[in-house]
C-alpha atoms as a PDB file:
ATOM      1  CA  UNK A   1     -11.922  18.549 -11.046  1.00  0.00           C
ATOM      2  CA  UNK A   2     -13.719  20.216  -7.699  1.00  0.00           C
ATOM      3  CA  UNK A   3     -11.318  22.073  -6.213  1.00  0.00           C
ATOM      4  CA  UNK A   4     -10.414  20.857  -2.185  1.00  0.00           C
ATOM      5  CA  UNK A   5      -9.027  22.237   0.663  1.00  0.00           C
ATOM      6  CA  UNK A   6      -7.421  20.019   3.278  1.00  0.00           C
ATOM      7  CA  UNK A   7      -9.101  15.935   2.636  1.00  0.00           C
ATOM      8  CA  UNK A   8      -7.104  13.623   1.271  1.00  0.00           C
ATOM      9  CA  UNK A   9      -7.905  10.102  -0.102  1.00  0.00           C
ATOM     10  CA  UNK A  10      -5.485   7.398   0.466  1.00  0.00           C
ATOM     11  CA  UNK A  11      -5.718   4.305  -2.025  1.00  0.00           C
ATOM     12  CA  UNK A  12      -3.806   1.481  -0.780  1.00  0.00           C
ATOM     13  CA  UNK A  13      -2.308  -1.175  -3.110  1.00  0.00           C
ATOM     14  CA  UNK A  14      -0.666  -3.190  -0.664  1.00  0.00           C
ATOM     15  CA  UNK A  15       1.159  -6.797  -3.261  1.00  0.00           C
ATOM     16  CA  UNK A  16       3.968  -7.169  -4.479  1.00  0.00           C
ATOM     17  CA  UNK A  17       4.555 -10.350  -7.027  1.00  0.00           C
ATOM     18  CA  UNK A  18       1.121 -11.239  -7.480  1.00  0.00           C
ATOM     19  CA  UNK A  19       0.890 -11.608  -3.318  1.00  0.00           C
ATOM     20  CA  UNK A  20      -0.527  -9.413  -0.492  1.00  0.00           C
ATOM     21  CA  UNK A  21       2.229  -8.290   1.815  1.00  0.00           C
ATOM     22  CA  UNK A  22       2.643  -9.037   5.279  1.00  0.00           C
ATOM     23  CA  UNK A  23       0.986  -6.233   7.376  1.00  0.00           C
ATOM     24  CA  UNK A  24       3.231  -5.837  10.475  1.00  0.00           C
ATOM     25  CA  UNK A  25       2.774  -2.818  12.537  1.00  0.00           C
ATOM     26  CA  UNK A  26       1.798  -0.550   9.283  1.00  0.00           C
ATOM     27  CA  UNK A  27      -1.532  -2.288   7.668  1.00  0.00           C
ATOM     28  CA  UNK A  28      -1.699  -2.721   4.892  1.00  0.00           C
ATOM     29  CA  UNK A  29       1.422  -4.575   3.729  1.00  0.00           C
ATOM     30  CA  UNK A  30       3.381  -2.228   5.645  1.00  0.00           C
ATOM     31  CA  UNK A  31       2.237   1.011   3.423  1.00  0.00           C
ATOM     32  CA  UNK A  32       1.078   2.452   6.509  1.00  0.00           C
ATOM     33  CA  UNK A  33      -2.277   4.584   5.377  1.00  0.00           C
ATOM     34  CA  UNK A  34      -3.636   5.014   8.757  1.00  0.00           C
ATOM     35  CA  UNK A  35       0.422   5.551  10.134  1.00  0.00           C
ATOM     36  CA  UNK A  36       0.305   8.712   7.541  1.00  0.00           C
ATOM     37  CA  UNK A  37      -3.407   9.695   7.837  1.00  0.00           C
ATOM     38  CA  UNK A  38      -2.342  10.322  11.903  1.00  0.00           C
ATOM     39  CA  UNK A  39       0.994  12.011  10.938  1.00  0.00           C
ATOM     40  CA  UNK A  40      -0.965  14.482   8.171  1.00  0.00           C
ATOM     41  CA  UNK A  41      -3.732  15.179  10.660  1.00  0.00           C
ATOM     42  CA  UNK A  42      -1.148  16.438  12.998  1.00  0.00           C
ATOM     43  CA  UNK A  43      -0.250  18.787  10.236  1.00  0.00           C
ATOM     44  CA  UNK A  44      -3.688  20.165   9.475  1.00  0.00           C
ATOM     45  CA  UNK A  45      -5.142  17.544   6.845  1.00  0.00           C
ATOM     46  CA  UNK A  46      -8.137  15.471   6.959  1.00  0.00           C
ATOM     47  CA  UNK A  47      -7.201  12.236   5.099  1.00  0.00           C
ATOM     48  CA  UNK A  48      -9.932   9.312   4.700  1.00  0.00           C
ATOM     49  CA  UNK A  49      -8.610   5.785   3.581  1.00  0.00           C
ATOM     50  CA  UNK A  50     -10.012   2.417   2.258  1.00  0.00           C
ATOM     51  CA  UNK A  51      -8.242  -0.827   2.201  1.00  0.00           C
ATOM     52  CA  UNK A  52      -7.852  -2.660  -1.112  1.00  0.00           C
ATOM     53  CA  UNK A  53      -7.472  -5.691  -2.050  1.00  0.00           C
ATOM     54  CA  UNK A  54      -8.330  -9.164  -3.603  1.00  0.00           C
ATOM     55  CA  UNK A  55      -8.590 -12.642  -1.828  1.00  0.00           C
ATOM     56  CA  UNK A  56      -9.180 -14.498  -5.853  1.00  0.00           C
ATOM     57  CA  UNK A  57      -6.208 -16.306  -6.933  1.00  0.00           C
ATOM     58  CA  UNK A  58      -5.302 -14.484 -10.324  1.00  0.00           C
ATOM     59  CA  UNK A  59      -1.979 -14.031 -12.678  1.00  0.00           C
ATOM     60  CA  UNK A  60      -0.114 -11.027 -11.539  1.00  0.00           C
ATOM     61  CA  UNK A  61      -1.110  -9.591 -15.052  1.00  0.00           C
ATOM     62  CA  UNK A  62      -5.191  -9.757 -14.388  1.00  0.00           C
ATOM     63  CA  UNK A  63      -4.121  -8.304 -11.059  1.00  0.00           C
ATOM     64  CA  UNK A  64      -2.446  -5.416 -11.887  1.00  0.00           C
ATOM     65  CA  UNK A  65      -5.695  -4.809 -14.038  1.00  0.00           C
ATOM     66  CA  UNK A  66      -8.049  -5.267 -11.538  1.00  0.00           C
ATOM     67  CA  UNK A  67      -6.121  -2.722  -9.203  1.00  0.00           C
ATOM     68  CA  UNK A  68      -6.180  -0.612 -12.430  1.00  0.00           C
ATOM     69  CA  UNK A  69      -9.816  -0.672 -12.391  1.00  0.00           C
ATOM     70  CA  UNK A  70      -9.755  -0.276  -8.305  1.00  0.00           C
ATOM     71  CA  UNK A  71      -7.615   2.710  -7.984  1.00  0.00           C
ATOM     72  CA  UNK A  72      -9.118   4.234 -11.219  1.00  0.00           C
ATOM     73  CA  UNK A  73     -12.761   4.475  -9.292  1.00  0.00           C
ATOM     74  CA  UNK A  74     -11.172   5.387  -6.393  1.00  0.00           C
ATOM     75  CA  UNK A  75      -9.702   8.937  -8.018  1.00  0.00           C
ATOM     76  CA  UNK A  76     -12.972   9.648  -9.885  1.00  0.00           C
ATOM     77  CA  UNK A  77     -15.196   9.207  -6.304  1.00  0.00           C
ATOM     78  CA  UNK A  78     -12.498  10.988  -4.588  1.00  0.00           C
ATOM     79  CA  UNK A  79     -12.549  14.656  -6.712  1.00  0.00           C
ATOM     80  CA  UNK A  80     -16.284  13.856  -7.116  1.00  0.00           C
ATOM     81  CA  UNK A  81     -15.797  14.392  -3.295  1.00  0.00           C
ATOM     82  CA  UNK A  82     -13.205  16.935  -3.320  1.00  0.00           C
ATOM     83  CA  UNK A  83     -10.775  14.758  -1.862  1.00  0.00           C
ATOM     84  CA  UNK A  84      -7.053  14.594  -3.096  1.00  0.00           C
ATOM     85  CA  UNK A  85      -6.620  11.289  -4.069  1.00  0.00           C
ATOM     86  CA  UNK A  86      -2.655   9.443  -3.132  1.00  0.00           C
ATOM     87  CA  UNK A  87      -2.247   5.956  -4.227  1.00  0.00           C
ATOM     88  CA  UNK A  88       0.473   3.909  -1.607  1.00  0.00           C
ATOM     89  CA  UNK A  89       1.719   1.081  -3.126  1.00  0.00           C
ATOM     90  CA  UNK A  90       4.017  -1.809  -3.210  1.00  0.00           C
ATOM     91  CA  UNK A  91       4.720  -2.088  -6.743  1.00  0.00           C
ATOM     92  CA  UNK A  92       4.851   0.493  -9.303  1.00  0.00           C
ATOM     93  CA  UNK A  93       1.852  -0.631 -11.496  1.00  0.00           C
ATOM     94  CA  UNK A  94      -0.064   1.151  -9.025  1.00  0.00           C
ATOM     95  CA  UNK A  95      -0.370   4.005 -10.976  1.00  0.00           C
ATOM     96  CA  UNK A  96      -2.033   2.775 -14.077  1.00  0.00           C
ATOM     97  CA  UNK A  97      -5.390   3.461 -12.919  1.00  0.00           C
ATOM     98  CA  UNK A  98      -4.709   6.505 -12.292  1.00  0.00           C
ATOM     99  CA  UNK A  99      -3.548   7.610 -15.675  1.00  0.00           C
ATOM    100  CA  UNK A 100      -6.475   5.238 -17.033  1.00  0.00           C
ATOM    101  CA  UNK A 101      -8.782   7.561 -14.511  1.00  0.00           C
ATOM    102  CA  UNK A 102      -7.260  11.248 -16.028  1.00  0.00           C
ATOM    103  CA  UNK A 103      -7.376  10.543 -19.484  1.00  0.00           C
ATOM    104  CA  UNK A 104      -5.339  10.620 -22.341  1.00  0.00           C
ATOM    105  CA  UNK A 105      -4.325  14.731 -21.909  1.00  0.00           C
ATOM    106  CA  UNK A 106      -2.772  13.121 -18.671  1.00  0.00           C
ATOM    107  CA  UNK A 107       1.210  14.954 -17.760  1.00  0.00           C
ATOM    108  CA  UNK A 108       3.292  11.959 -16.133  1.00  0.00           C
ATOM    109  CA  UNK A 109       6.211  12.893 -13.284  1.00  0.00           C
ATOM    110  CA  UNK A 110       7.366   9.345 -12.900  1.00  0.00           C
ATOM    111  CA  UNK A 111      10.575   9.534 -10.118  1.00  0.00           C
ATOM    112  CA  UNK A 112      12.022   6.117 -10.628  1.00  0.00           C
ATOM    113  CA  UNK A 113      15.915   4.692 -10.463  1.00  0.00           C
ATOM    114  CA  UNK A 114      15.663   1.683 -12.573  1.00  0.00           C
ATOM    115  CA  UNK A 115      12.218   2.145 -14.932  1.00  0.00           C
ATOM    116  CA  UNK A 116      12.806  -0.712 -17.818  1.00  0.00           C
ATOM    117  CA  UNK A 117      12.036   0.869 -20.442  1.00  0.00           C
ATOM    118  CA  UNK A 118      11.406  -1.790 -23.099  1.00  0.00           C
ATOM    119  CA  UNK A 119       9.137  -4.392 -25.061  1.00  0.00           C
ATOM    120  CA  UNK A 120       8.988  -7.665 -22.917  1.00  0.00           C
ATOM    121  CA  UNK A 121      10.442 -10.832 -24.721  1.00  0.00           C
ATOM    122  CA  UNK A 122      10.079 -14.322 -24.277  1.00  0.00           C
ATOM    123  CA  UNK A 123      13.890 -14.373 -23.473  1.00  0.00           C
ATOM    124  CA  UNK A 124      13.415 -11.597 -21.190  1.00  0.00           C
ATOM    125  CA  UNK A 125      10.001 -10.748 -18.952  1.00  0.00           C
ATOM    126  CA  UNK A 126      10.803  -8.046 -16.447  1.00  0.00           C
ATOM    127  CA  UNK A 127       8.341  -7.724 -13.366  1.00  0.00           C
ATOM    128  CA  UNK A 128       5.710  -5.917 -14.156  1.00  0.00           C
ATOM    129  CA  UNK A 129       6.473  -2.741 -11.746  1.00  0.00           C
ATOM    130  CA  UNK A 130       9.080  -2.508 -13.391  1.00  0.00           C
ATOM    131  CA  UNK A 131       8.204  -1.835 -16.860  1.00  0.00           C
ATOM    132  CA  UNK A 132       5.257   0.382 -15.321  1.00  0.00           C
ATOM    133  CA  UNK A 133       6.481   3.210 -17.314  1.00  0.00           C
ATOM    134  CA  UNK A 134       6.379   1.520 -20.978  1.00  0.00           C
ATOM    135  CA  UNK A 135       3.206   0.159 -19.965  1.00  0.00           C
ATOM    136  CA  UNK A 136       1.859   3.723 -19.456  1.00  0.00           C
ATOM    137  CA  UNK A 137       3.185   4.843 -22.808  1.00  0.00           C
ATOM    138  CA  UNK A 138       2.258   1.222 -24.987  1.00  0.00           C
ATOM    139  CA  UNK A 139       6.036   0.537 -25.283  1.00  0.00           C
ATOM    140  CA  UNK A 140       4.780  -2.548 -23.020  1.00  0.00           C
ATOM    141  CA  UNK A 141       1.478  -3.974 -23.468  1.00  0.00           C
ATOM    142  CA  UNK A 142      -1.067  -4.680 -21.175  1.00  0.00           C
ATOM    143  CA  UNK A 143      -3.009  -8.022 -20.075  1.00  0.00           C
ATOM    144  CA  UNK A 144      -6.435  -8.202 -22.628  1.00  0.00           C
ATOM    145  CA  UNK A 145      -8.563  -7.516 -19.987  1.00  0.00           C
ATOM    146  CA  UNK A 146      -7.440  -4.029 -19.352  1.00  0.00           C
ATOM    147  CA  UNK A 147     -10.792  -1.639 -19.541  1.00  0.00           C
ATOM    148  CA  UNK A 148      -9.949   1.559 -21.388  1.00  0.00           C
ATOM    149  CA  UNK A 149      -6.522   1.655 -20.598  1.00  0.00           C
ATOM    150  CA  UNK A 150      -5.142   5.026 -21.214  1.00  0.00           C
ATOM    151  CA  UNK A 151      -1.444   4.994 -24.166  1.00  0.00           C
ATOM    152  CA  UNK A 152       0.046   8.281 -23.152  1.00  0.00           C
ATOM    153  CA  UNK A 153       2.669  10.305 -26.109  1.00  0.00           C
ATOM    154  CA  UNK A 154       6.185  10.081 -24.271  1.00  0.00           C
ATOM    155  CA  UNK A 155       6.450  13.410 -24.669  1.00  0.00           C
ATOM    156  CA  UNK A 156       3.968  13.845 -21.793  1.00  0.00           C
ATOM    157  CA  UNK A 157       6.205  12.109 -19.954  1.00  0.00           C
ATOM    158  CA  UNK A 158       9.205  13.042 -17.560  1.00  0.00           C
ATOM    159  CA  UNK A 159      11.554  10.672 -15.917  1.00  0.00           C
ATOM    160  CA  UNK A 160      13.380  11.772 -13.021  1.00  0.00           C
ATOM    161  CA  UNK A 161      16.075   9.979 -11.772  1.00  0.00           C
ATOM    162  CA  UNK A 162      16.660   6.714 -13.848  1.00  0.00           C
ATOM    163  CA  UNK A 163      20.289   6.378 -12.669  1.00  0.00           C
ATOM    164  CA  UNK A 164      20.318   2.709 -12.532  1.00  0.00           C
ATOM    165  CA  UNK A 165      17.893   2.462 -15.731  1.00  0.00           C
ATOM    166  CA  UNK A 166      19.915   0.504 -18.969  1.00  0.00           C
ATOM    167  CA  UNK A 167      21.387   2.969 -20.889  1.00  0.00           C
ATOM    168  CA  UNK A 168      20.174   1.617 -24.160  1.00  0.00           C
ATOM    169  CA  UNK A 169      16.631   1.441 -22.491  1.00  0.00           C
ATOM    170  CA  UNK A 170      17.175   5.084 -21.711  1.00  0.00           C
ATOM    171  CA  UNK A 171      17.751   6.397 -25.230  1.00  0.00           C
ATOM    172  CA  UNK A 172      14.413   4.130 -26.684  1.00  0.00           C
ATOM    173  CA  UNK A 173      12.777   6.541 -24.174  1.00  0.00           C
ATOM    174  CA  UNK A 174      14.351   9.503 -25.424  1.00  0.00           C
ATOM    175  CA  UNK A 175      13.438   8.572 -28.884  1.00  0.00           C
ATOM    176  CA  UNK A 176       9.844   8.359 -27.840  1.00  0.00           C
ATOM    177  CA  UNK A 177       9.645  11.729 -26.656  1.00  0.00           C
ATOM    178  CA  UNK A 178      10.791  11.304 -22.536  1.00  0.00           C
ATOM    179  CA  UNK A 179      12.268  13.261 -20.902  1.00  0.00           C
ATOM    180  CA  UNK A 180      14.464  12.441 -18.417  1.00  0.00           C
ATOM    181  CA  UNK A 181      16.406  14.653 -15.396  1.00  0.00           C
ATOM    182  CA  UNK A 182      19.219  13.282 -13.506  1.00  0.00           C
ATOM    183  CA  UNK A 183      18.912  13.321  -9.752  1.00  0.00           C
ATOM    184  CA  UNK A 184      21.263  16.871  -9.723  1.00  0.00           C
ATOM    185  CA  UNK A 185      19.075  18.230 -12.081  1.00  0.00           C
ATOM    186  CA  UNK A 186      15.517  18.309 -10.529  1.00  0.00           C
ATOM    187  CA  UNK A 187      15.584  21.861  -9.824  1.00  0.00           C
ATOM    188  CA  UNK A 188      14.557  21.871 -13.748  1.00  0.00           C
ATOM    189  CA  UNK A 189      11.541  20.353 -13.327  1.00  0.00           C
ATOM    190  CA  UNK A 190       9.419  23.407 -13.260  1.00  0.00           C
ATOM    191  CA  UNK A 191      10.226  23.971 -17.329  1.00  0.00           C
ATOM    192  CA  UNK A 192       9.839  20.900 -18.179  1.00  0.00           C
ATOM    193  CA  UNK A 193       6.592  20.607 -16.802  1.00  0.00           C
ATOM    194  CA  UNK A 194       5.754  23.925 -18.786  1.00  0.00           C
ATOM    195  CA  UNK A 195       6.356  22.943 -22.286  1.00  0.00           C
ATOM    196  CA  UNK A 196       4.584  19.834 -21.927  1.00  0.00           C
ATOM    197  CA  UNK A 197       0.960  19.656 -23.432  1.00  0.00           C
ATOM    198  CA  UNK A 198      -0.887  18.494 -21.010  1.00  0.00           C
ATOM    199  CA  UNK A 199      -4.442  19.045 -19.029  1.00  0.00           C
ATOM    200  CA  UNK A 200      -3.670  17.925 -15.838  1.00  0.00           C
ATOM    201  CA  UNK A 201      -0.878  15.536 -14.059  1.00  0.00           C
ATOM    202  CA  UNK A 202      -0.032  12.549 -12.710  1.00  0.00           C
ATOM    203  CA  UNK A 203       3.375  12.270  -9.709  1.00  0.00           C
ATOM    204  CA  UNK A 204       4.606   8.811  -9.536  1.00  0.00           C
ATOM    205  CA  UNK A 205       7.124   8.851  -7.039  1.00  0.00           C
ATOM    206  CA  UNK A 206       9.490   4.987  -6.877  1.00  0.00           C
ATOM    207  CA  UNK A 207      11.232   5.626  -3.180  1.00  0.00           C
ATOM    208  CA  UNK A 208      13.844   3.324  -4.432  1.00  0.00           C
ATOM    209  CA  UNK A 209      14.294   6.501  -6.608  1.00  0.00           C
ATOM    210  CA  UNK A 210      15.650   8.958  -3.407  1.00  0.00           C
ATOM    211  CA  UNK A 211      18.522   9.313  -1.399  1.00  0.00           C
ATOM    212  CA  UNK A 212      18.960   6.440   0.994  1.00  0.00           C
ATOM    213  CA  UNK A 213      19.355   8.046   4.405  1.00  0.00           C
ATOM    214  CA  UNK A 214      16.152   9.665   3.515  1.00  0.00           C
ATOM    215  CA  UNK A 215      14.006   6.945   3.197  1.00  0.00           C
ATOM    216  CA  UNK A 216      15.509   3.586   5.418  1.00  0.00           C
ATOM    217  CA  UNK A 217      12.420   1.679   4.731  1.00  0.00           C
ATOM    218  CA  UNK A 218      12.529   1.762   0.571  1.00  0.00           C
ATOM    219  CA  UNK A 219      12.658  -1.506  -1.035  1.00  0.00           C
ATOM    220  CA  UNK A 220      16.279  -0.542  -2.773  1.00  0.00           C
ATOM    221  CA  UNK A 221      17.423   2.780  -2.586  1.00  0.00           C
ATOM    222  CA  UNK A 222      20.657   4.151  -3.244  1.00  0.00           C
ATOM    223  CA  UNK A 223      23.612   6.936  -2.227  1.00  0.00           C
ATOM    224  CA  UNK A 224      23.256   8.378  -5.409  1.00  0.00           C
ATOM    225  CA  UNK A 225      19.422   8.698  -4.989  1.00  0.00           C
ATOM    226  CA  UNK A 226      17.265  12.247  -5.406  1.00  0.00           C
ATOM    227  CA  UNK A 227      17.131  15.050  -2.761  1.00  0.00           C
ATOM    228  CA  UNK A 228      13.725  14.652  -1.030  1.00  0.00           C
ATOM    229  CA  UNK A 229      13.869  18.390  -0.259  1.00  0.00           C
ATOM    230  CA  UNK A 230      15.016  19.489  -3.600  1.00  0.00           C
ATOM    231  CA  UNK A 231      11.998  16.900  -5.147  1.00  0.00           C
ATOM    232  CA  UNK A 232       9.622  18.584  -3.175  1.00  0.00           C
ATOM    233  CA  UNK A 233      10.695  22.240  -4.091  1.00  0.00           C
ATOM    234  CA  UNK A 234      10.871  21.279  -7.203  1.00  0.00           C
ATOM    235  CA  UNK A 235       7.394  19.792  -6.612  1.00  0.00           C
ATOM    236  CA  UNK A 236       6.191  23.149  -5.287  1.00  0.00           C
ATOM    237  CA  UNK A 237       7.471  24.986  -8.404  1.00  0.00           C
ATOM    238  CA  UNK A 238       6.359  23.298 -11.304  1.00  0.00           C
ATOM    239  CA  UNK A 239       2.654  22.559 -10.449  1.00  0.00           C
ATOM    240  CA  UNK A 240      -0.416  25.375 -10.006  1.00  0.00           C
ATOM    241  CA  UNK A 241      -3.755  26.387 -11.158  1.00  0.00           C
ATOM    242  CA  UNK A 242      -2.812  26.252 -14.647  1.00  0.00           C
ATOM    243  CA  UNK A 243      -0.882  23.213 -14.298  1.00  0.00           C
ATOM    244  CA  UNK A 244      -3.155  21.629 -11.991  1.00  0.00           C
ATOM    245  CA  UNK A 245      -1.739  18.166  -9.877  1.00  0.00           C
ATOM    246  CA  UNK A 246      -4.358  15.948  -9.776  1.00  0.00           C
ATOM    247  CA  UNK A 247      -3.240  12.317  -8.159  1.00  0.00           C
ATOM    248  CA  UNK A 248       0.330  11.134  -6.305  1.00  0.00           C
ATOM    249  CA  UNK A 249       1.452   8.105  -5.833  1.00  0.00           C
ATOM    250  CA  UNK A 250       4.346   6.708  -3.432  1.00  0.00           C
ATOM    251  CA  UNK A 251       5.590   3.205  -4.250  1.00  0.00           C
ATOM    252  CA  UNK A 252       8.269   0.618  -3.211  1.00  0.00           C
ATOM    253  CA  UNK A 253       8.183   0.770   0.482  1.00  0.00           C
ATOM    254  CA  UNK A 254       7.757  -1.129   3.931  1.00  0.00           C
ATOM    255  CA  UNK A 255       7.159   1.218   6.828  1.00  0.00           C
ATOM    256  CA  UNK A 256       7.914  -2.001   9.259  1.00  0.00           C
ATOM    257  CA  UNK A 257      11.557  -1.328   8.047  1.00  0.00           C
ATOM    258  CA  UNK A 258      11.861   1.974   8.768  1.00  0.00           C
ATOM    259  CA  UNK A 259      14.920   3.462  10.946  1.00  0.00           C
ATOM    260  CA  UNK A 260      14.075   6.313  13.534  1.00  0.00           C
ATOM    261  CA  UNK A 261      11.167   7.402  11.910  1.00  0.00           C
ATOM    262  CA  UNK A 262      12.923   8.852   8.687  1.00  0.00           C
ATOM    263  CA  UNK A 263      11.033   7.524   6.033  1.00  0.00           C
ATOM    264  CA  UNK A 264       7.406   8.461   7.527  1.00  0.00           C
ATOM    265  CA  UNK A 265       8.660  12.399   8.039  1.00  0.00           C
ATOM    266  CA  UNK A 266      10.016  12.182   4.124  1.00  0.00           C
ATOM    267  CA  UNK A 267       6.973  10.606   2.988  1.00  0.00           C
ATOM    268  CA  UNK A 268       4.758  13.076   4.953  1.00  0.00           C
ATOM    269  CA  UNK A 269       6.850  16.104   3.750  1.00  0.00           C
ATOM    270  CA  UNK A 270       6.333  15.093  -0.005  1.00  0.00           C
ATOM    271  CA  UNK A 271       2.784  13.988   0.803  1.00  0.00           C
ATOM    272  CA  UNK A 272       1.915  17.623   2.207  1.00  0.00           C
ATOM    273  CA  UNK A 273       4.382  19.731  -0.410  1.00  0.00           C
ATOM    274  CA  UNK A 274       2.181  17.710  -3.332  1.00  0.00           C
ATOM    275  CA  UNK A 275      -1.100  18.521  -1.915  1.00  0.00           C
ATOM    276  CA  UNK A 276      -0.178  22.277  -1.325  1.00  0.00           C
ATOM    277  CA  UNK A 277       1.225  22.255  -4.808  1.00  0.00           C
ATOM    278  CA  UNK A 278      -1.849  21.064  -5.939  1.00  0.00           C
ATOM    279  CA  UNK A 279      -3.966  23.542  -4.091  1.00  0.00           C
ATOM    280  CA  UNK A 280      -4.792  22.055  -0.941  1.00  0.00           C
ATOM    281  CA  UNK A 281      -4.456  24.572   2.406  1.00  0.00           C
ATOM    282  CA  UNK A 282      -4.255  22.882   5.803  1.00  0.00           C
ATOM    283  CA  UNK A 283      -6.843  23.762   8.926  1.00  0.00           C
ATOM    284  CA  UNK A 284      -5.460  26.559  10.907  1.00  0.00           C
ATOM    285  CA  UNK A 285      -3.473  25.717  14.088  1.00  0.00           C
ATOM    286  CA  UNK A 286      -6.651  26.985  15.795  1.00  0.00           C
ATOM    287  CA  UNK A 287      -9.227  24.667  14.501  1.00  0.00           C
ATOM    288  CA  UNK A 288      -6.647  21.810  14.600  1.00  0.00           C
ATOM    289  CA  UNK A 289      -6.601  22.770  18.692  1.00  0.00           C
ATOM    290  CA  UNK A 290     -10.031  23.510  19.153  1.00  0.00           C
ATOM    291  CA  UNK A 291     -11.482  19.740  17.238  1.00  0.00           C
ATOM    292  CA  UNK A 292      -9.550  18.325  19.366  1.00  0.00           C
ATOM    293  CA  UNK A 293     -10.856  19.324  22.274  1.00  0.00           C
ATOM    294  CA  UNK A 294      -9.462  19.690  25.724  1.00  0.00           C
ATOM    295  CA  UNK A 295      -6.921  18.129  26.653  1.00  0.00           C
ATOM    296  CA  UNK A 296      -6.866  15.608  29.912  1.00  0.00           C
ATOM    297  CA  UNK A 297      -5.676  16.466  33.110  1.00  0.00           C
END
C-alpha cells in the first residue's frame, strides 16, 4: 500500500434487502457521504466520494456480488491513489469486497451485536448481512458468481461485541478460531490484534453494535451496546506501521434518523481515530484557513 496523508475515499453501498434506500436529506440512502466528507473537511481531511449503485433487477445474492466486485475496485484505485478507502453501507455484506480486495493475509475487526454465525438451511435462511461474517470465513457460502472471493482462517478474525449473537452460534465461532470481546472488554483489543497473523486489516464496524445514545440513527442499537470512545481508543491502540489498517467500513445506519446530530459526530470521531490509526495526519489549522480563503464581509 502507498502510504497517505489526509484523502479519504468514501465507497457508498447504499440497499438494504436487495433495494436502494430512500435518499432523504443524506444521499445516498441516507449514508450521508457528502454529510461526512463536509464534517471531515472541517477537521482537516480531504475526502473524495463516488456513488454506487445498480438500476438491473437482480437476486439479493448476485447483488451482494456485484457490490463485492464494486467496492473491491474501489479500494485497489483508492491506495493506487493514496487515498484511505471507507466503505458506508446499509447492510453488512458491504465489506466482502474489501476482504476479496486485501487478500487472503487479510486481519478482520468485525464490531457487530447479532453476527449469525452459521451454515444457512433450507429451514432457516438468515439475511444475508447478517451472516456477513461466516460468509467472510466460508462458514456461509457465497452466490457462484462470486470472482475470487477471499475464505479467511477464523483465527484472523475478532468479533467485538456479539451480545445479542446465539450463543450456540457463538461457540461454532470459537471453535473456528474467533475471537470474540464483549462490549466491557474492548480495551483488549490491542493484544488481540498482536497475536494474530496477519499482513494488513480490515474494521467492520455494525452501528447496531454501539451504545444507543451514541448513535440515534442505527438501524437497532442497544443500552448494552459498545463505548464509541473506548472503540476508538481501542482503535488507536491496536493498529500502526507494523500492523497497518488498510480499509473501514460503517454499516447499518440512516442519517435521516438521526437525533441532534449525535450519530454524525460518533461516526466522524471513529472515521478520523481510524484514519489516524492508520497513518493518516490532517492539514494544519493554517492551511485549512488559508484554502479557504477569506472570509465575506
Amino acid at each position: 500500500m502507498k502510504p497517505f496523508v489526509d484523502h479519504l475515499q468514501i465507497l457508498p453501498v447504499s440497499f438494504q434487502n436487495g433495494r436502494r434506500q430512500a435518499d432523504g436529506e443524506h444521499r445516498p440512502g441516507g449514508l450521508g457521504m457528502a454529510t461526512l466528507a463536509e464534517e471531515l473537511a472541517r477537521r482537516g481531511w480531504t475526502a473524495r466520494f463516488e456513488d454506487m449503485g445498480y438500476d438491473k433487477p437482480m437476486p439479493e445474492a448476485r447483488l451482494v456480488e456485484a457490490f463485492a466486485r464494486g467496492i473491491g475496485d474501489g479500494v485497489l484505485s483508492a491506495w493506487d491513489r493514496s487515498r484511505f478507502p471507507i466503505v458506508l453501507s446499509r447492510a453488512c455484506y458491504g465489506g466482502l469486497g474489501a476482504v476479496d480486495a486485501l487478500g487472503p493475509r487479510t486481519g478482520v475487526v468485525w464490531v457487530d451485536a447479532e453476527a449469525e454465525y452459521r451454515t444457512p438451511s433450507l429451514l432457516r435462511r438468515p439475511p444475508l448481512d447478517r451472516t456477513a461474517l461466516a460468509m467472510v470465513t466460508g462458514r456461509a457460502p457465497r452466490d457462484k458468481l462470486a470472482v475470487q472471493p477471499q475464505r479467511l482462517s477464523g483465527e484472523q478474525a475478532i468479533l467485538v461485541g456479539g451480545q445479542r449473537s446465539d450463543l450456540r452460534e457463538l461457540r461454532v465461532a470459537a471453535d473456528d478460531g474467533i475471537r470474540r470481546l464483549a462490549p466491557g472488554e474492548v480495551g483488549r483489543l490491542p493484544e488481540l490484534v498482536a497475536a494474530a497473523r496477519a499482513t494488513q486489516w480490515y474494521l467492520h464496524i455494525d452501528l447496531c453494535a454501539l451504545s444507543a445514545a451514541a448513535v440515534p440513527a442505527a438501524d437497532d442499537a442497544g443500552d448494552d451496546g459498545v463505548d464509541p470512545a473506548e472503540l476508538a481508543a481501542a482503535v488507536r491502540g491496536a493498529f500502526g506501521p507494523d500492523r497497518p489498517l488498510a480499509v473501514l467500513a460503517c454499516t447499518r445506519y440512516d442519517l435521516n434518523r438521526d437525533s441532534g446530530n449525535a450519530t454524525l459526530s460518533t461516526l466522524v470521531d471513529l472515521i478520523e481515530a481510524t484514519v489516524v490509526a492508520a497513518g493518516g495526519e490532517p492539514k494544519p489549522r493554517e492551511a485549512r484557513v488559508a484554502s479557504s480563503g477569506p472570509r465575506k464581509q
